[in-house]
Protein backbone atom coordinates (compact mmCIF):
# COMPACT_ATOMS: atom_id res chain seq x y z
CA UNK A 1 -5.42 8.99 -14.11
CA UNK A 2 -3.33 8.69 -17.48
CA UNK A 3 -6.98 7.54 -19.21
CA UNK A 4 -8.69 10.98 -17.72
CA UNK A 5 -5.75 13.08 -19.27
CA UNK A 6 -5.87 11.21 -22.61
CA UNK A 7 -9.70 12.52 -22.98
CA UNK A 8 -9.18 15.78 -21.59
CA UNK A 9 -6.01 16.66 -24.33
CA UNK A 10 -6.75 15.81 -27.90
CA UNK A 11 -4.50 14.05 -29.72
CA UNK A 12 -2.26 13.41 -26.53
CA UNK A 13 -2.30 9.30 -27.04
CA UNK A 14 -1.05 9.93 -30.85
CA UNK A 15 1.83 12.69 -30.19
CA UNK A 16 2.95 10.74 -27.24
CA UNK A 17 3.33 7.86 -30.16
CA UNK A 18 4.52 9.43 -32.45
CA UNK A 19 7.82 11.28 -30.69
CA UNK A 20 7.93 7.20 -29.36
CA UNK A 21 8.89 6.69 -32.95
CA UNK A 22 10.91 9.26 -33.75
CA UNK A 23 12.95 8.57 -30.78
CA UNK A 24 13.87 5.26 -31.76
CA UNK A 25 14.18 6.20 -35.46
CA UNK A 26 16.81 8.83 -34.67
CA UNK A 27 19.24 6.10 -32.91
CA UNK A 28 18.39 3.51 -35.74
CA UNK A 29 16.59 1.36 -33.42
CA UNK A 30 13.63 -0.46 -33.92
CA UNK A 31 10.47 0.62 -32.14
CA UNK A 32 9.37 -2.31 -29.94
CA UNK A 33 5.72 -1.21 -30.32
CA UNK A 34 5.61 -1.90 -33.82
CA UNK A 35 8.31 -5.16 -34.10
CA UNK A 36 6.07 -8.09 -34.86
CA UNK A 37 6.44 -10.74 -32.01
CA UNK A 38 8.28 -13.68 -32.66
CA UNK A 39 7.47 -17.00 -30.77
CA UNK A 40 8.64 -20.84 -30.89
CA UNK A 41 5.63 -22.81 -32.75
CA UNK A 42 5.80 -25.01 -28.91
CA UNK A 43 5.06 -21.98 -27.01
CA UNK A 44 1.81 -20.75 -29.54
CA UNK A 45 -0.88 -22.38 -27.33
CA UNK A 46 0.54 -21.41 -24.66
CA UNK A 47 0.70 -17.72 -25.20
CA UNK A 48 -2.21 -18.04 -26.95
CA UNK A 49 -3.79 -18.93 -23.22
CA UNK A 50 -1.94 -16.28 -21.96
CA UNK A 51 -2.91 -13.16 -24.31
CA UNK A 52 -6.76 -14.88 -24.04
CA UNK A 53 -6.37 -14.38 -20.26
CA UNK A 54 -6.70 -10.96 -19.16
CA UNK A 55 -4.84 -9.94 -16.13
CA UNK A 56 -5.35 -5.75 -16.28
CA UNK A 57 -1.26 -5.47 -16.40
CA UNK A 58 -2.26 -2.63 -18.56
CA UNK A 59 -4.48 -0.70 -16.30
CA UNK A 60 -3.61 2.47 -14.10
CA UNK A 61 -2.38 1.26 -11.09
CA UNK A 62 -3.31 1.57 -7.25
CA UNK A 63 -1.06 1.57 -4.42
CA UNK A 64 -3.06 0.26 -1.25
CA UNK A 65 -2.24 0.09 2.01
CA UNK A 66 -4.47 -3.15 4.14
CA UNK A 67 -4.52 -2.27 7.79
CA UNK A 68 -6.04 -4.74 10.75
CA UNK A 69 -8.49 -3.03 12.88
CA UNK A 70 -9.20 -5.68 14.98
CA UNK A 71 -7.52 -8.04 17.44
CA UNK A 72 -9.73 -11.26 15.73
CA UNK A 73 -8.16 -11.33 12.23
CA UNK A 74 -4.12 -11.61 11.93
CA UNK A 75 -2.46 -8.66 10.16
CA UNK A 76 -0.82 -9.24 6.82
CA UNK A 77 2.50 -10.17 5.94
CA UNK A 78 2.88 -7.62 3.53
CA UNK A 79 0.46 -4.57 4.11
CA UNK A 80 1.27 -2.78 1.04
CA UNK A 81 0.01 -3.98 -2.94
CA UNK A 82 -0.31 -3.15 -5.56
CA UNK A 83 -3.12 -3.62 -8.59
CA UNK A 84 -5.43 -2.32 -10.94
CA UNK A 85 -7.79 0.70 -10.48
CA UNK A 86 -10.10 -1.49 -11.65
CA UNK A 87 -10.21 -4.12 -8.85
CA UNK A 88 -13.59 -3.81 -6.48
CA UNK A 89 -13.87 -4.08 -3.36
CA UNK A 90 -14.91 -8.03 -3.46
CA UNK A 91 -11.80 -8.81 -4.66
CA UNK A 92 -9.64 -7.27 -1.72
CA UNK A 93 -12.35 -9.31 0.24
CA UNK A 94 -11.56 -12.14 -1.44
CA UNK A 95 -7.62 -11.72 -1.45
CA UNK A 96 -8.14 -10.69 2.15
CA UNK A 97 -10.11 -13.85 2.97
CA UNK A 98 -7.87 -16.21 1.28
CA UNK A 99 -5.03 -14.42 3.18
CA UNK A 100 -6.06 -13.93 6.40
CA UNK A 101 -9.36 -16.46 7.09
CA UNK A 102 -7.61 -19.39 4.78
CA UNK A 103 -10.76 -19.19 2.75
CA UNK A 104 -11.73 -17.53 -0.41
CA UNK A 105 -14.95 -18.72 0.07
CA UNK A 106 -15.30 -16.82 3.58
CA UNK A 107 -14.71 -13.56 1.86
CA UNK A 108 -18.44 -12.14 3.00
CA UNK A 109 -16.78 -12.67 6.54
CA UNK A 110 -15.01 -9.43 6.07
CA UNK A 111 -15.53 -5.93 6.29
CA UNK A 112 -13.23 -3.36 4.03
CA UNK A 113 -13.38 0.71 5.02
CA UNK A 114 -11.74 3.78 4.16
CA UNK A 115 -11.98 6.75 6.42
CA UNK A 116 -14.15 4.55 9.06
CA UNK A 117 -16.64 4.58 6.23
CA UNK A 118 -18.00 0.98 4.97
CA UNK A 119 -17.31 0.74 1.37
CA UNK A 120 -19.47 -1.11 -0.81
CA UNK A 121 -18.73 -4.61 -2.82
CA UNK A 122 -18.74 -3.19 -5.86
CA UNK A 123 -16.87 0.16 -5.79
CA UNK A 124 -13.93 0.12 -7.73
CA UNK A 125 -10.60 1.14 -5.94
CA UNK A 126 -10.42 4.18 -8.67
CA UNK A 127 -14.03 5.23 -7.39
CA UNK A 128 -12.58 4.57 -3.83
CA UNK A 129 -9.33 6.99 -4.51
CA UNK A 130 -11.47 9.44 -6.27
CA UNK A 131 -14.06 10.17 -3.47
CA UNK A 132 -12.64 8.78 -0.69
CA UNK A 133 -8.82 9.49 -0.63
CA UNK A 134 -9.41 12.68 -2.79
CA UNK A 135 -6.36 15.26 -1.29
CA UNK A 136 -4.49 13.10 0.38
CA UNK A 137 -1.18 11.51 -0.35
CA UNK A 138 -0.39 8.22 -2.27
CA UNK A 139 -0.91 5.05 -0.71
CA UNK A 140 -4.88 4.33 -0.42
CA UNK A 141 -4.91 3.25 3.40
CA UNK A 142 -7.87 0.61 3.96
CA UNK A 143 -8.54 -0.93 7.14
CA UNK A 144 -10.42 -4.72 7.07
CA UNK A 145 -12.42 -6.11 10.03
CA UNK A 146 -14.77 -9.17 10.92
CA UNK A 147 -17.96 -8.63 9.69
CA UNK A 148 -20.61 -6.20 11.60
CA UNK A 149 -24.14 -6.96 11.37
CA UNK A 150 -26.22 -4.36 11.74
C-alpha cells in the first residue's frame, strides 16, 4: 500500500526523508540512512552473499491466515505468517507442501482459495488482497486443500 501512496502524492518519498534528517540533526544524531556501513574485512564475502541475495525484507507486507479445509492434510502449527506482497500463490504451495505433505516437490498436490474461489499459481498475494479480500479486515484468510481435478 505505502508504494500506491508514494505515486499518488508527489514528492511524499522525499519530504518523508527529508524531516528523517532533520529529526536526527536537531538531537545531534547521526542519520542511520546516510552513516556509511562499517564491516570486519572477514565478514565482506559474507555480506557480500547476503546483500546479493534478495529476500523482499523491504517489501509491503501481508498478514495471512492458512486454514485446513479438509480432514486429509494436517493443519499447521502456526496458521498465521507473515511475508511479502509479492509472494504468489506457488510459493504458499510450496511452503504449504514442504509443511504439511513433507515435500516441496509435491507442491502441485495442493489447492490454495480465498472466498471458496480457486486462486491461480501466479497471482500475487497483493493481487489476492486487492480483489479478493477488498473490504474486509486484516489478516488475508486462505484455506488449502488436496488437489481437485476437474
Amino acid at each position: 500500500m505505502q508504494d500506491i501512496v508514494y505515486k499518488l502524492v508527489p514528492n511524499l518519498m522525499d519530504n518523508e526523508m527529508q524531516r528523517e534528517r532533520e529529526f536526527y540533526k536537531t538531537r545531534n544524531l547521526p542519520c542511520p540512512k546516510d552513516m556509511p556501513q562499517v564491516h570486519d574485512s572477514d565478514d565482506k564475502a559474507n555480506e557480500q552473499a547476503h546483500q546479493e541475495a534478495d529476500y523482499h525484507r523491504q517489501d509491503e507486507q501481508v498478514n495471512v491466515c492458512l486454514e485446513c479445509i479438509s480432514d486429509k492434510l494436517r493443519n499447521l502449527k502456526r496458521r498465521f505468517i507473515r511475508c511479502s506482497s509479492q509472494a504468489t500463490i506457488t510459493h504458499l504451495k510450496k511452503f504449504l507442501a514442504k509443511k504439511v505433505l513433507n515435500g516441496i516437490d509435491r507442491y502441485k498436490d495442493i489447492d490454495i482459495l480465498c472466498n471458496d474461489e480457486l486462486l491461480g499459481k501466479d497471482h500475487t498475494l497483493k493481487f489476492v488482497y486487492v480483489t479478493r479480500w477488498r473490504f474486509k479486515d486484516p489478516p488475508l484468510r486462505l484455506q488449502y486443500r488436496p488437489r481437485v481435478d476437474l
